[in-house]
N, C-alpha and C. Protein backbone atom coordinates (compact mmCIF):
# COMPACT_ATOMS: atom_id res chain seq x y z
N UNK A 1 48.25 -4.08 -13.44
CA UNK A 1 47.28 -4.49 -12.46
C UNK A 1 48.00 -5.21 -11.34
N UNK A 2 47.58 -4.89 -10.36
CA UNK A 2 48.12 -5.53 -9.28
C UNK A 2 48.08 -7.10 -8.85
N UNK A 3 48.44 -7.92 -8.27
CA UNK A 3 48.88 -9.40 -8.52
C UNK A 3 47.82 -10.03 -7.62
N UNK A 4 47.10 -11.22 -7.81
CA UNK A 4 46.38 -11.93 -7.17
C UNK A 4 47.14 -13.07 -6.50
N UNK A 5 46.92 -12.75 -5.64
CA UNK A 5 47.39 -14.03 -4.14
C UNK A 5 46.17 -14.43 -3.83
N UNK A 6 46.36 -15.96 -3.09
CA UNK A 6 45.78 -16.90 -2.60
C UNK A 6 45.72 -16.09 -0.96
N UNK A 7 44.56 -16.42 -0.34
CA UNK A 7 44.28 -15.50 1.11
C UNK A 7 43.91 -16.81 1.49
N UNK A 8 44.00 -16.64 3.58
CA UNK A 8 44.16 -17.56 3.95
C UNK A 8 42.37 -17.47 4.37
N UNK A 9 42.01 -19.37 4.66
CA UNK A 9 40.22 -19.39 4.43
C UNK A 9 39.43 -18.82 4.96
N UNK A 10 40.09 -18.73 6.74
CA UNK A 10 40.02 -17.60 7.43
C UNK A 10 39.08 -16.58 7.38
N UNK A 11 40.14 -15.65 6.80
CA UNK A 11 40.28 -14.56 6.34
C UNK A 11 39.07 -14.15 5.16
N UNK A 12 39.50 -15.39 3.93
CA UNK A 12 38.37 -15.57 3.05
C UNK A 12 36.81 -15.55 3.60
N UNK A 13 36.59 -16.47 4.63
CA UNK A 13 35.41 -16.66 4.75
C UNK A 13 34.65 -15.73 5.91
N UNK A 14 35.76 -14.65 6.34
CA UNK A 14 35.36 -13.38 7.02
C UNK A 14 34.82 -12.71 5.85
N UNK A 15 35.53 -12.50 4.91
CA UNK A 15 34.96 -11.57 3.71
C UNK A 15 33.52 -12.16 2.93
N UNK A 16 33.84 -13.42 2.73
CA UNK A 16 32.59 -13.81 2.28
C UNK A 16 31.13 -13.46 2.66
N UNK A 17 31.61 -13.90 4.54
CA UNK A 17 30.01 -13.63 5.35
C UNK A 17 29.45 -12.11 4.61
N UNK A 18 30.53 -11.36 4.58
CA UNK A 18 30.30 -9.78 4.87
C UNK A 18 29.79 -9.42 3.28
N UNK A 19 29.44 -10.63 2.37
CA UNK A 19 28.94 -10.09 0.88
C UNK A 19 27.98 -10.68 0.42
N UNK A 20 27.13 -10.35 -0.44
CA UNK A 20 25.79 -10.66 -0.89
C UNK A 20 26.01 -12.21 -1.19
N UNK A 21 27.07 -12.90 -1.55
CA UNK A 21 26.79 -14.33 -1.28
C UNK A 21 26.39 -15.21 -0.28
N UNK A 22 26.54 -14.12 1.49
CA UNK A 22 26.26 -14.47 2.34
C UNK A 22 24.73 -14.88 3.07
N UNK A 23 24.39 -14.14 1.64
CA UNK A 23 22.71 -14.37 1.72
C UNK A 23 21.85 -15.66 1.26
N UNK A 24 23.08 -16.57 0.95
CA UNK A 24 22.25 -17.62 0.32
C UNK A 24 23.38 -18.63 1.47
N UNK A 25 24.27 -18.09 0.93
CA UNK A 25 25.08 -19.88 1.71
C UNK A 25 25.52 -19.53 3.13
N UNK A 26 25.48 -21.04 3.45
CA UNK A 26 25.21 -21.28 5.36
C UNK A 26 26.79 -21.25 5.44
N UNK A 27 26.93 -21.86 6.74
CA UNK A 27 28.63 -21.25 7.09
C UNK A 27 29.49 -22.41 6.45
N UNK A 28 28.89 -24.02 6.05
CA UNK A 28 29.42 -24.96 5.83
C UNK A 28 29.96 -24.44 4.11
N UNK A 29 28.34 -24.04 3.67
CA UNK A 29 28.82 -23.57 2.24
C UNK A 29 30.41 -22.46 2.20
N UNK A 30 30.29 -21.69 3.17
CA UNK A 30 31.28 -20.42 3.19
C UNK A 30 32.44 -20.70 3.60
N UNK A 31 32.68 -22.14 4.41
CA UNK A 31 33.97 -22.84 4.45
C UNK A 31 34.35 -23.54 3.00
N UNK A 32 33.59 -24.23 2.86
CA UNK A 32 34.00 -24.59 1.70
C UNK A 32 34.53 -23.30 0.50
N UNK A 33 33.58 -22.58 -0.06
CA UNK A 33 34.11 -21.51 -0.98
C UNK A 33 35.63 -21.16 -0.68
N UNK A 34 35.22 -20.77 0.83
CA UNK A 34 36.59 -19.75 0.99
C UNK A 34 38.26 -20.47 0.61
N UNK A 35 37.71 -21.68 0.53
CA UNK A 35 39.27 -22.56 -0.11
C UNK A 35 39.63 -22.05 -1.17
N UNK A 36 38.82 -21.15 -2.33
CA UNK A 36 39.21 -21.30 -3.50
C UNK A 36 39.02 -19.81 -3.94
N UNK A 37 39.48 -18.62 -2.70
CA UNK A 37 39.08 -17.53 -2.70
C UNK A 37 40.94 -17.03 -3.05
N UNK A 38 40.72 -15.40 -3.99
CA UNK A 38 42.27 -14.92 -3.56
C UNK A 38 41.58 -13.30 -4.15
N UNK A 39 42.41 -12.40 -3.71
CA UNK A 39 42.73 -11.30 -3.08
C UNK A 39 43.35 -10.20 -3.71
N UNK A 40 43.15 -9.67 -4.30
CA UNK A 40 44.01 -8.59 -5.16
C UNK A 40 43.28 -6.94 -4.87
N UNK A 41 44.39 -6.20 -4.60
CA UNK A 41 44.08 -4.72 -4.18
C UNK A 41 44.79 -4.30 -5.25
N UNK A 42 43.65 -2.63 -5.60
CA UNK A 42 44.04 -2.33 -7.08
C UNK A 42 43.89 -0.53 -5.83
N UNK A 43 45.23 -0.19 -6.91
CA UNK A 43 45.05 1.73 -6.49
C UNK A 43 44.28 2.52 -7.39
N UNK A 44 44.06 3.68 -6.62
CA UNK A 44 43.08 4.84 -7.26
C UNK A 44 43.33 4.67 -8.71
N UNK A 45 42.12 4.41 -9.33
CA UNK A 45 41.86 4.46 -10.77
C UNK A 45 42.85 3.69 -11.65
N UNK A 46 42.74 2.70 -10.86
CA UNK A 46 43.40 1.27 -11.69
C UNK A 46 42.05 0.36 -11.87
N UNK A 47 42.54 -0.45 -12.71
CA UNK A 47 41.18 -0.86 -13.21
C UNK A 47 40.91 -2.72 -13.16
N UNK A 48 39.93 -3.06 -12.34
CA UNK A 48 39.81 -4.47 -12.46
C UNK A 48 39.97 -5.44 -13.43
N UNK A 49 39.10 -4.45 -13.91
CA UNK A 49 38.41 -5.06 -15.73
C UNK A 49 38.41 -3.99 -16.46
N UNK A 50 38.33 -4.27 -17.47
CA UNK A 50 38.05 -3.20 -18.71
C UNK A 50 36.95 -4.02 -19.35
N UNK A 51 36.08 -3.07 -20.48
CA UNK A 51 35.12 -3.46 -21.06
C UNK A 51 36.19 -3.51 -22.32
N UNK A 52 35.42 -5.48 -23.02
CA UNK A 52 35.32 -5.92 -24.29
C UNK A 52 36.60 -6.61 -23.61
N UNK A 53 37.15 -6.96 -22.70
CA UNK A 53 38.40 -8.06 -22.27
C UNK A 53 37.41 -9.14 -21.46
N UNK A 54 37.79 -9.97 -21.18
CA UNK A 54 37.88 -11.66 -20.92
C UNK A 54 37.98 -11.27 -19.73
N UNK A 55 37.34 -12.34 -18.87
CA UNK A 55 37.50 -12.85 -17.60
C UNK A 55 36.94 -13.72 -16.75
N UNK A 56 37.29 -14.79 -16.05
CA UNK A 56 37.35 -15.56 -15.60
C UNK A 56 36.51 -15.70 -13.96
N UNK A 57 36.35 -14.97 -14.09
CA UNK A 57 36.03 -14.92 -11.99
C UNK A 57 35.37 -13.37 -11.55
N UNK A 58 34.54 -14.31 -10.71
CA UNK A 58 33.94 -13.42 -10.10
C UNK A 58 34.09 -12.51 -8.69
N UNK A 59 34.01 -11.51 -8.71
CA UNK A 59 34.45 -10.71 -8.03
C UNK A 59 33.78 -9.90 -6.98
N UNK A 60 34.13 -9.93 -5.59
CA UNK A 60 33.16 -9.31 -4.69
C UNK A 60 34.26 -7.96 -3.56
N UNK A 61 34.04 -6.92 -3.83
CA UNK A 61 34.25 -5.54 -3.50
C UNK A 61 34.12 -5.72 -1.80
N UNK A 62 35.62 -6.10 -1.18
CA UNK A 62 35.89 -5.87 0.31
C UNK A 62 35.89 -4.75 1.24
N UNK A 63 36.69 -3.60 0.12
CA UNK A 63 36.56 -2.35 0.60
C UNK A 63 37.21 -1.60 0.25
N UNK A 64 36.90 -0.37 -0.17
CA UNK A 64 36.67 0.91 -1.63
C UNK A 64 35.38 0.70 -2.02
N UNK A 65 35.39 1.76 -3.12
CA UNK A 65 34.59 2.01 -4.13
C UNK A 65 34.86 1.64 -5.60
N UNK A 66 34.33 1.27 -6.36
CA UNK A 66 34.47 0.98 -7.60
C UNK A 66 33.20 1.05 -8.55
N UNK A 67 34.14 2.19 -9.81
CA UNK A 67 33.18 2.82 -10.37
C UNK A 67 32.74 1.57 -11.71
N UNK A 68 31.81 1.57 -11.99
CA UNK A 68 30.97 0.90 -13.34
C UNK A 68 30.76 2.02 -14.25
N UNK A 69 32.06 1.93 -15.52
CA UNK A 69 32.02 2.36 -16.42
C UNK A 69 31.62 1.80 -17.73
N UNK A 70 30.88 2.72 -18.46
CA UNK A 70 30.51 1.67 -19.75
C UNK A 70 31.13 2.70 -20.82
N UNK A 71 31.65 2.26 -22.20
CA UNK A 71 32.42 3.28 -23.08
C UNK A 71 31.39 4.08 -23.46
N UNK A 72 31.59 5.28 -24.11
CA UNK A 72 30.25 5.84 -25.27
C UNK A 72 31.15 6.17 -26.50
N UNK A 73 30.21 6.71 -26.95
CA UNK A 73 30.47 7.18 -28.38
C UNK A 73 31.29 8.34 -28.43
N UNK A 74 31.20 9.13 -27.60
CA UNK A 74 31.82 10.87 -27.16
C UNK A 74 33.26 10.21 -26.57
N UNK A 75 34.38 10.76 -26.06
CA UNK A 75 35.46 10.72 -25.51
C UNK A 75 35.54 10.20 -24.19
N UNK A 76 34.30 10.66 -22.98
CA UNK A 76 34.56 10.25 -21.84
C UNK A 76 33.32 9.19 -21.94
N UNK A 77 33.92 8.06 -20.84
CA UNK A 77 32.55 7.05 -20.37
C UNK A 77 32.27 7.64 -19.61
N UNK A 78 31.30 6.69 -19.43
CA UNK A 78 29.87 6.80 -19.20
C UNK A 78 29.41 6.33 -17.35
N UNK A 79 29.56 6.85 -16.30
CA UNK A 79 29.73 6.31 -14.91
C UNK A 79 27.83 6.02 -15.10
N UNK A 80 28.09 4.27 -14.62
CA UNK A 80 26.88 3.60 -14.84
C UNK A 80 26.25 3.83 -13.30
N UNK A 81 27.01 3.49 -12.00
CA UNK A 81 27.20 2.94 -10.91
C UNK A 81 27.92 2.93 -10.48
N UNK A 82 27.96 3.24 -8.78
CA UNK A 82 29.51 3.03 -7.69
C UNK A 82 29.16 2.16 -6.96
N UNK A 83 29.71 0.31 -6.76
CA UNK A 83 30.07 -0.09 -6.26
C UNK A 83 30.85 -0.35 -4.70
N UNK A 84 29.93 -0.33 -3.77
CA UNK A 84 30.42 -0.53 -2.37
C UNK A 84 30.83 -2.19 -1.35
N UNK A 85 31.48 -2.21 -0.68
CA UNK A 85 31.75 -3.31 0.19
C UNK A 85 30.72 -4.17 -0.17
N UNK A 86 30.93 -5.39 -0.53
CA UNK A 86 30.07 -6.31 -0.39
C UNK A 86 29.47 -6.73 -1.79
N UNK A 87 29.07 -6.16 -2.25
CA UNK A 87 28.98 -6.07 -4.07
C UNK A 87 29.59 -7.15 -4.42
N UNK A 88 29.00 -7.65 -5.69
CA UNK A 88 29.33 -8.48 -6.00
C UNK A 88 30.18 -8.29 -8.04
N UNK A 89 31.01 -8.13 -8.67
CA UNK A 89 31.34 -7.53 -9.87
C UNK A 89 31.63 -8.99 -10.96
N UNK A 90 31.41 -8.50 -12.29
CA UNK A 90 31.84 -9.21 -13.21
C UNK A 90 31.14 -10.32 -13.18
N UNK A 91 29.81 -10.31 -12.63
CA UNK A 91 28.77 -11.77 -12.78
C UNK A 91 28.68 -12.47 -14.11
N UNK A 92 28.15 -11.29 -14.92
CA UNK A 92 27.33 -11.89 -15.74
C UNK A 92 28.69 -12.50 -16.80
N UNK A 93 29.85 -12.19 -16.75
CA UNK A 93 30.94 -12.63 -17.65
C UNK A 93 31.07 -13.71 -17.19
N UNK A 94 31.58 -13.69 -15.63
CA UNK A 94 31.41 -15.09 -14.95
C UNK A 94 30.51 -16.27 -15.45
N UNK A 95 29.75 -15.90 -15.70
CA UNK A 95 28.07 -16.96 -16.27
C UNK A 95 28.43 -17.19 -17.65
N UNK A 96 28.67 -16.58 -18.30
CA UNK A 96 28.29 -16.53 -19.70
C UNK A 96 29.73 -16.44 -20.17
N UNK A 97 30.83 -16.51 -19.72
CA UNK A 97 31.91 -16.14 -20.40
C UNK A 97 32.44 -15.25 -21.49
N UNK A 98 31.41 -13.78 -21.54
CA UNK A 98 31.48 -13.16 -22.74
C UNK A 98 32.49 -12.31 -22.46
N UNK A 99 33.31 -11.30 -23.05
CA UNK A 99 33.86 -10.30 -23.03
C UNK A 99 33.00 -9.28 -22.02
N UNK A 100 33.36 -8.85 -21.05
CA UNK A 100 32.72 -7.65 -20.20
C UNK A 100 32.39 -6.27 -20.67
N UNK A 101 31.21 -5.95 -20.87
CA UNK A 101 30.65 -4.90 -21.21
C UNK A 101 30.65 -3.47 -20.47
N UNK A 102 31.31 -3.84 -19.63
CA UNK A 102 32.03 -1.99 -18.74
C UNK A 102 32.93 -2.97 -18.12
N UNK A 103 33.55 -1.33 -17.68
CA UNK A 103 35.00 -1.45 -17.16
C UNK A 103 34.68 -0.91 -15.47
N UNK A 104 35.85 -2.11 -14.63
CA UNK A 104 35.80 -1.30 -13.40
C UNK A 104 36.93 -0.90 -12.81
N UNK A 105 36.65 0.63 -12.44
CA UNK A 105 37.82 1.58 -11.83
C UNK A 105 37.95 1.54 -10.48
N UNK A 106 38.82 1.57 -9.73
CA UNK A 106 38.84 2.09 -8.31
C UNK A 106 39.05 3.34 -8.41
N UNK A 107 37.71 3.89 -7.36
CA UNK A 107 37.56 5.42 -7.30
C UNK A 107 38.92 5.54 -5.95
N UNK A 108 38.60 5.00 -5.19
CA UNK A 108 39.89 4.86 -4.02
C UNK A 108 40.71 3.52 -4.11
N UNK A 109 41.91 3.49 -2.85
CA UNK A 109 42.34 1.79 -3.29
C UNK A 109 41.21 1.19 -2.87
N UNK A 110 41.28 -0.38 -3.47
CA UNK A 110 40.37 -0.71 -3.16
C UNK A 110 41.32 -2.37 -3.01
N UNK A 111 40.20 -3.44 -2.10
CA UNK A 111 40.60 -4.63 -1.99
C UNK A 111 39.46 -5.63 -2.39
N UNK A 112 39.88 -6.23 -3.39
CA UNK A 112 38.52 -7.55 -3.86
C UNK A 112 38.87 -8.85 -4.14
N UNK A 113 37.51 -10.04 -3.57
CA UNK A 113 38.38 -11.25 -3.61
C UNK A 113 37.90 -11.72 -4.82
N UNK A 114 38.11 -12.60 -5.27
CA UNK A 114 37.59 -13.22 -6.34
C UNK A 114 37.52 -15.22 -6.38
N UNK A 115 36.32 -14.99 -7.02
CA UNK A 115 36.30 -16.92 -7.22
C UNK A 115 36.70 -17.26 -8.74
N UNK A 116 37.58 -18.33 -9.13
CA UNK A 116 37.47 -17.90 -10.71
C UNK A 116 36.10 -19.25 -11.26
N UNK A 117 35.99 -19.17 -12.24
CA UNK A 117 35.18 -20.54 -12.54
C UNK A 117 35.04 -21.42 -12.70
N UNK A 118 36.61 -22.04 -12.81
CA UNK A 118 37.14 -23.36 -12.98
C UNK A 118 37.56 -23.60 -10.92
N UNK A 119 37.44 -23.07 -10.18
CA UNK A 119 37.56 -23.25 -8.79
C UNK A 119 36.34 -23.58 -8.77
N UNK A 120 34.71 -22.86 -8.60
CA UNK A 120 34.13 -22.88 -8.67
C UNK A 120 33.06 -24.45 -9.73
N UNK A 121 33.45 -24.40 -10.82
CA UNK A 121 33.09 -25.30 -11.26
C UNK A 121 33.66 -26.71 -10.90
N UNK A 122 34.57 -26.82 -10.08
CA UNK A 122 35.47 -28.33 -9.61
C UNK A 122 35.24 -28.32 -8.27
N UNK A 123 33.68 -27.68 -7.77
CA UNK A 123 33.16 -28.03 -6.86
C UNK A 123 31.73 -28.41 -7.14
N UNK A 124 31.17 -28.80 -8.55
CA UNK A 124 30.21 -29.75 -8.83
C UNK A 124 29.55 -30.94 -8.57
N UNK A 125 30.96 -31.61 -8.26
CA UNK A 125 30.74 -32.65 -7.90
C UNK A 125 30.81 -33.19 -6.51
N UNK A 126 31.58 -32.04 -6.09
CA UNK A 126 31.61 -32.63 -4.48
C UNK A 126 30.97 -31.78 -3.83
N UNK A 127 30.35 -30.34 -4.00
CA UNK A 127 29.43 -29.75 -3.51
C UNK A 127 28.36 -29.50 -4.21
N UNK A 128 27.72 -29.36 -5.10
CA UNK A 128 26.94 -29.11 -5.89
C UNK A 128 25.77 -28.15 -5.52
N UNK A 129 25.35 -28.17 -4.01
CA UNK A 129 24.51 -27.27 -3.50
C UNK A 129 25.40 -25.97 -3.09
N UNK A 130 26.72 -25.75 -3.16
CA UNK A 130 27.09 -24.91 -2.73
C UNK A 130 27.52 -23.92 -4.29
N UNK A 131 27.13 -24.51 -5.42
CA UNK A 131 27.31 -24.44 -6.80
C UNK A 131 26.11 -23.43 -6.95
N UNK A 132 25.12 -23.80 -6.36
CA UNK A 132 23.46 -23.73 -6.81
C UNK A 132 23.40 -22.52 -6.11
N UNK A 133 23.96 -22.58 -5.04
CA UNK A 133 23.27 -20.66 -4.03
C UNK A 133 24.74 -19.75 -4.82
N UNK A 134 25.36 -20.26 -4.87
CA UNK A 134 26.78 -19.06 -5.65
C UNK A 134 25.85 -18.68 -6.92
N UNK A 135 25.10 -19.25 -7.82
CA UNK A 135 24.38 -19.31 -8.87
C UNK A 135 23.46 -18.77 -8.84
N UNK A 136 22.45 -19.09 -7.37
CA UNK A 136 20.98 -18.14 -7.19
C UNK A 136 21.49 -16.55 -6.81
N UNK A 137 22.78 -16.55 -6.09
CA UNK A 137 23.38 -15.21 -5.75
C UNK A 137 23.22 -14.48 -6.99
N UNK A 138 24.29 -15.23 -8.18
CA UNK A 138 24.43 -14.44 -8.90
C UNK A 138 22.88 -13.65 -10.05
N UNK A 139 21.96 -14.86 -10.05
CA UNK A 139 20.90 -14.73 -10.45
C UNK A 139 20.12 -13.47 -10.02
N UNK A 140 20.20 -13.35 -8.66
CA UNK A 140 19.54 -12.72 -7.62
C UNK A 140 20.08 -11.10 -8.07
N UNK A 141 21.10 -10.67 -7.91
CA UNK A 141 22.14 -9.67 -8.07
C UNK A 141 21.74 -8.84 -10.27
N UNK A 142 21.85 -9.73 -10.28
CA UNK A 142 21.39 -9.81 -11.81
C UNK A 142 20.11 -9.04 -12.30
N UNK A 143 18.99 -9.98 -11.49
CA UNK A 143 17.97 -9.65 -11.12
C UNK A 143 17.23 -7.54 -10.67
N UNK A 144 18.04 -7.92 -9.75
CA UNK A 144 18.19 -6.26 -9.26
C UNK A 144 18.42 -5.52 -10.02
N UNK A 145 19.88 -5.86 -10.82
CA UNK A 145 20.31 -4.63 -11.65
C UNK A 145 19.16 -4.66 -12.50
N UNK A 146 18.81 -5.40 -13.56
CA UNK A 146 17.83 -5.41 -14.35
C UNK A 146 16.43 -4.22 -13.71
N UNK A 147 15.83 -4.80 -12.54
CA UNK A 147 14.91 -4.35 -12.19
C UNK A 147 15.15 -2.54 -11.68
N UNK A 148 16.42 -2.28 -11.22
CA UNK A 148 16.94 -0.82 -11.24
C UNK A 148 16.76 -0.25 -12.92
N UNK A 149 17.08 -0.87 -13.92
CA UNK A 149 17.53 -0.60 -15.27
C UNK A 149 15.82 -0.07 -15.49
N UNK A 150 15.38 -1.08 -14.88
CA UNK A 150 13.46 -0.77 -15.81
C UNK A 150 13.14 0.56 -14.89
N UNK A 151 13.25 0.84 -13.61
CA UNK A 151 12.64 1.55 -13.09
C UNK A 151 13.41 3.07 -13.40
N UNK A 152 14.72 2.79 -14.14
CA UNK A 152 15.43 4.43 -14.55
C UNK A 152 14.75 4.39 -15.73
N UNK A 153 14.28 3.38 -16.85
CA UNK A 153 13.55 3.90 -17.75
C UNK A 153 12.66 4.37 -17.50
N UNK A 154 11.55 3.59 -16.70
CA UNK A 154 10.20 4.56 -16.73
C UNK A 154 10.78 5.95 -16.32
N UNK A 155 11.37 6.37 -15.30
CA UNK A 155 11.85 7.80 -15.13
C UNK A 155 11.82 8.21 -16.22
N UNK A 156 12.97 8.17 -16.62
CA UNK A 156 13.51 8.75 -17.96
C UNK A 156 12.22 8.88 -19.01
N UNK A 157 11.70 7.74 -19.05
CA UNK A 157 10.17 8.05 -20.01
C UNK A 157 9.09 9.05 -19.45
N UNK A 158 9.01 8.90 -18.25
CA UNK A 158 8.25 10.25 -17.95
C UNK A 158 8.71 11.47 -17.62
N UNK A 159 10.28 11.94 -18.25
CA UNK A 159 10.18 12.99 -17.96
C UNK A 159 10.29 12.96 -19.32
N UNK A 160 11.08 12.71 -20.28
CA UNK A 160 10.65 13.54 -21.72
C UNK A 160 9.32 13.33 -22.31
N UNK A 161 8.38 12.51 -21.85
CA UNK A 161 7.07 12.60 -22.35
C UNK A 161 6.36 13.73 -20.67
N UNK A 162 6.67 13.96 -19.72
CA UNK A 162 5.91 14.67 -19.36
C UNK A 162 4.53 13.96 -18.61
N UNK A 163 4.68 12.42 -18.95
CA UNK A 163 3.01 11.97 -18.45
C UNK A 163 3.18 11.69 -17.18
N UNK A 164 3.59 11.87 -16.34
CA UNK A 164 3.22 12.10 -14.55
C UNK A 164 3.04 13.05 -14.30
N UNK A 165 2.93 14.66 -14.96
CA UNK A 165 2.81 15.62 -14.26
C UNK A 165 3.88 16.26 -13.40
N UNK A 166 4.80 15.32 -12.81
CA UNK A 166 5.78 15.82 -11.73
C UNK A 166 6.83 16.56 -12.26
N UNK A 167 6.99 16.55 -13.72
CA UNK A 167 8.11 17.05 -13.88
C UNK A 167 7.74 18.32 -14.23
């Protein structure tokens, strides 16, 4: 995997505006973050994460694509989702510290910054509101996927039962 460097705040907090965290925090919040931002570009079908490994930080997709793989039971995974600019990856590990449940590939190179959680968490005390929208982000993001997840079931339920008619 390719090596994570420290990026300058700059720079950081150009990328920031440009990602779904930008939707909660103001520019004071996005100076601050961007102190504790760094930078790692991965090539075609190298992989961020893998599913059932550890990780630390959260991750937001600058520019490429990156595929959301989950394993199956058969030989090839399973493409959940493609990941574009701005995206936000590896939340819910971030939160919960569990082992990550898919893996992410770069379909092209790709460049992503990352916050880890101990950066993040040793701004509790001296920012604490800027703790709370990184948090509603991730909530928010969370949120979505979930609510995408219910609305491919009902699909999926009405076409092997047939009860909309449309199919």
């Amino acid at each position: 995997m390719s090596g994570t460097q420290k990026i300058n705040p700059d720079t950081a907090r150009a990328y920031l505006a440009k990602s779904r965290l930008s939707d909660e925090l103001d520019g004071n919040a996005l100076e601050v973050l961007s102190r504790s931002v760094s930078t790692r570009e991965l090539k075609t079908d190298e992989f961020l994460m893998e599913a059932g490994h550890l990780d630390d930080s959260l991750h937001i997709l600058v520019s490429g694509k990156l595929e959301v793989i989950a394993p199956s039971l058969g030989s090839e995974p399973v493409t959940l989702a493609v990941l574009t600019p701005g995206d936000l990856a590896g939340e819910m590990s971030f939160v919960d510290g569990a082992p990550h449940a898919v893996g992410l590939r770069a379909l092209i190179p790709c460049e992503v910054i990352s916050i880890s959680r101990g950066d993040l968490e040793g701004l509790l005390d001296t920012h604490p509101r800027v703790v709370y929208q990184v948090m509603r982000t991730i909530v928010r993001a969370a949120h979505h996927i979930v609510r995408k997840m219910n609305m491919q079931h009902v699909e999926m339920t009405r076409y092997f039962y047939k009860s909309s008619g449309r199919y």
